[in-house]
C-alpha atoms as a PDB file:
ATOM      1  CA  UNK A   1     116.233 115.399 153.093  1.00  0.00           C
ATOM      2  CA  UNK A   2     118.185 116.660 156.390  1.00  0.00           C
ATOM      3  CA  UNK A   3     122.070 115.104 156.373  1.00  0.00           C
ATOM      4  CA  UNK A   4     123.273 116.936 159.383  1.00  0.00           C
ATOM      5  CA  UNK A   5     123.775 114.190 161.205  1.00  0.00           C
ATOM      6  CA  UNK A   6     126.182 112.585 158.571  1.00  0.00           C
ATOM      7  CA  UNK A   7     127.645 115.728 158.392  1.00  0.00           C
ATOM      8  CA  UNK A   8     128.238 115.708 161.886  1.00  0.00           C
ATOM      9  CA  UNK A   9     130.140 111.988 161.306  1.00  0.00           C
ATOM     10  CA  UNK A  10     131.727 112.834 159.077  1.00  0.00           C
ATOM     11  CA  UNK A  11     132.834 115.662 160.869  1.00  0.00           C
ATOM     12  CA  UNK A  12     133.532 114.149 164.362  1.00  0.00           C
ATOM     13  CA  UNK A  13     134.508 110.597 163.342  1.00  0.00           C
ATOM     14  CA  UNK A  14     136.649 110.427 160.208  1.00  0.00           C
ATOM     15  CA  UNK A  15     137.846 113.886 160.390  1.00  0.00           C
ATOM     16  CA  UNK A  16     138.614 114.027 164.169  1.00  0.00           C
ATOM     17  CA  UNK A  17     136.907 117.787 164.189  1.00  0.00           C
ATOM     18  CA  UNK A  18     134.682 119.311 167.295  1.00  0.00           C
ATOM     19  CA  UNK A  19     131.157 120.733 166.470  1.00  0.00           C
ATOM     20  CA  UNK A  20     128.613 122.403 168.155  1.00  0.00           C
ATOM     21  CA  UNK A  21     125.159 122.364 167.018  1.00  0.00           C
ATOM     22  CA  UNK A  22     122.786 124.937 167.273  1.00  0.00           C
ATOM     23  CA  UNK A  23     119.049 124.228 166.508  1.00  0.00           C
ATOM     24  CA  UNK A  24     117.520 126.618 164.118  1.00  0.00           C
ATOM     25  CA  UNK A  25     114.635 127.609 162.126  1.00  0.00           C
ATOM     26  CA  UNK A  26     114.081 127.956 158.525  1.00  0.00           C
ATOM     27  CA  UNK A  27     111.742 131.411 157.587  1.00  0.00           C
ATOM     28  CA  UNK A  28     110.434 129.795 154.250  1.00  0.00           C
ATOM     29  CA  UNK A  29     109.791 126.385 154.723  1.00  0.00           C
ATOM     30  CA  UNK A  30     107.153 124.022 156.351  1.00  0.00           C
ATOM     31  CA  UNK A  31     109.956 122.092 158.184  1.00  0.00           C
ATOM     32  CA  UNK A  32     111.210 124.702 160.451  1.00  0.00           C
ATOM     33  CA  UNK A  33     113.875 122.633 162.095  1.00  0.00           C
ATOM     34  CA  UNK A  34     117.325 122.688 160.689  1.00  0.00           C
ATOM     35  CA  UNK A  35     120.416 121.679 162.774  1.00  0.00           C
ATOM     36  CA  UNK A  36     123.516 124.416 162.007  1.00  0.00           C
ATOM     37  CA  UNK A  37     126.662 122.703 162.400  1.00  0.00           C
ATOM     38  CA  UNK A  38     129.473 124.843 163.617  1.00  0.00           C
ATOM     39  CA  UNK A  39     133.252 123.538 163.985  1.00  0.00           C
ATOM     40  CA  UNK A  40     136.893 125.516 163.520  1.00  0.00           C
ATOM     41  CA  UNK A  41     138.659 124.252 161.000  1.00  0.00           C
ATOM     42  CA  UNK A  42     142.798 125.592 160.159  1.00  0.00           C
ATOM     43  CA  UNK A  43     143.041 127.490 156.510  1.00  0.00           C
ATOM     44  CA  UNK A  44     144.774 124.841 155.129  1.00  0.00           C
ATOM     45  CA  UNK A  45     141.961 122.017 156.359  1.00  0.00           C
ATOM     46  CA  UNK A  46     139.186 125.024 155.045  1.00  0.00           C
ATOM     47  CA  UNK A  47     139.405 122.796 151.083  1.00  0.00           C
ATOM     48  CA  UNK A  48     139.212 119.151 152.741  1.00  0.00           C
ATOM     49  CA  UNK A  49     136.000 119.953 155.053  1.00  0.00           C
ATOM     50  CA  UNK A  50     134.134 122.262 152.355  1.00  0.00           C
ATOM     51  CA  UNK A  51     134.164 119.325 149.532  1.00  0.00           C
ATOM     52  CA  UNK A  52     133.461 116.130 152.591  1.00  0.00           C
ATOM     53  CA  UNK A  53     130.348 118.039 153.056  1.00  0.00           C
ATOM     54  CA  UNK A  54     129.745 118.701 149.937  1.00  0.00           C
ATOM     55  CA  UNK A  55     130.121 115.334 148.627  1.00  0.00           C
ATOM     56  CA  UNK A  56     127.151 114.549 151.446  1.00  0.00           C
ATOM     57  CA  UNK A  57     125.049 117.162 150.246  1.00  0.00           C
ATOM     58  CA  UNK A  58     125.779 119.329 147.550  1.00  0.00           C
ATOM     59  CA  UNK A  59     123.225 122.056 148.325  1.00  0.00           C
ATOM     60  CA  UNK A  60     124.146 122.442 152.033  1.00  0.00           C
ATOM     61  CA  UNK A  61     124.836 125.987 153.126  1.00  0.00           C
ATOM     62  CA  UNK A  62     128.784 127.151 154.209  1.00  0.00           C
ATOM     63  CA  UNK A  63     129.661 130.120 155.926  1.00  0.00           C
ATOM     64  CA  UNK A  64     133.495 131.002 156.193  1.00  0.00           C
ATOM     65  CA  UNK A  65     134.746 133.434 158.557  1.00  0.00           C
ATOM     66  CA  UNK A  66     138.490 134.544 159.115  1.00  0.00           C
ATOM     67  CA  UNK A  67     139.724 134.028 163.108  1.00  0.00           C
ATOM     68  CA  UNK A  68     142.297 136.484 163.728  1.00  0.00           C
ATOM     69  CA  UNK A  69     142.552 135.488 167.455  1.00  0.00           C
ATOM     70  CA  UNK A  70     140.913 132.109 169.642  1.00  0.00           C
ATOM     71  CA  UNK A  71     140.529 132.669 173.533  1.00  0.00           C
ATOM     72  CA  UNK A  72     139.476 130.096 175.372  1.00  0.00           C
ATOM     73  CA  UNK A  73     140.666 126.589 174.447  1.00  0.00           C
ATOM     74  CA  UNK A  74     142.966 124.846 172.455  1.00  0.00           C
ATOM     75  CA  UNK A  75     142.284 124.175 168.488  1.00  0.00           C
ATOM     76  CA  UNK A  76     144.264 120.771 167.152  1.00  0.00           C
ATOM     77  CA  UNK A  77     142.681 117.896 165.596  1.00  0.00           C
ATOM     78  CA  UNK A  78     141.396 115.334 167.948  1.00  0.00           C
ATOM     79  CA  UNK A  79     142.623 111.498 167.364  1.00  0.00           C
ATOM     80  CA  UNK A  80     140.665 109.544 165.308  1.00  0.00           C
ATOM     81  CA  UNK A  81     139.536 106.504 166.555  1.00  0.00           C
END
């Protein structure tokens, strides 16, 4: 069962993050569409996000990367609504 989409809420609405999706394909599977969810997210938010979208789905897929330097825009936390 896809929860990208409540990922992306949960993401965007009660967390006040920015995401871009990408649309992908799975290699194994019959359902070849699967939405990848990117956002930036500070070190000490990095805890917070990882268990919200693990609470949503426990098996979903998180890939961490270090950012030693951003060009090109501004990172801080949008206001929530």
């Amino acid at each position: 069962m896809e929860k990208s989409e409540e990922i992306r809420k949960k993401l965007t609405q009660d967390l006040g993050k920015g995401v871009t999706i990408y649309k992908g394909k799975r290699g194994y599977s019959n359902n070849n569409n699967q939405d990848i969810i990117f956002t930036i997210v500070t070190r000490l938010e990095s805890l917070k996000v990882k268990n919200e979208i693990l609470a949503i789905d426990q098996n979903a897929v998180i890939i961490e990367q270090g950012v030693k330097a951003v060009h090109g825009g501004i990172l801080k936390k949008r206001p929530l609504h």
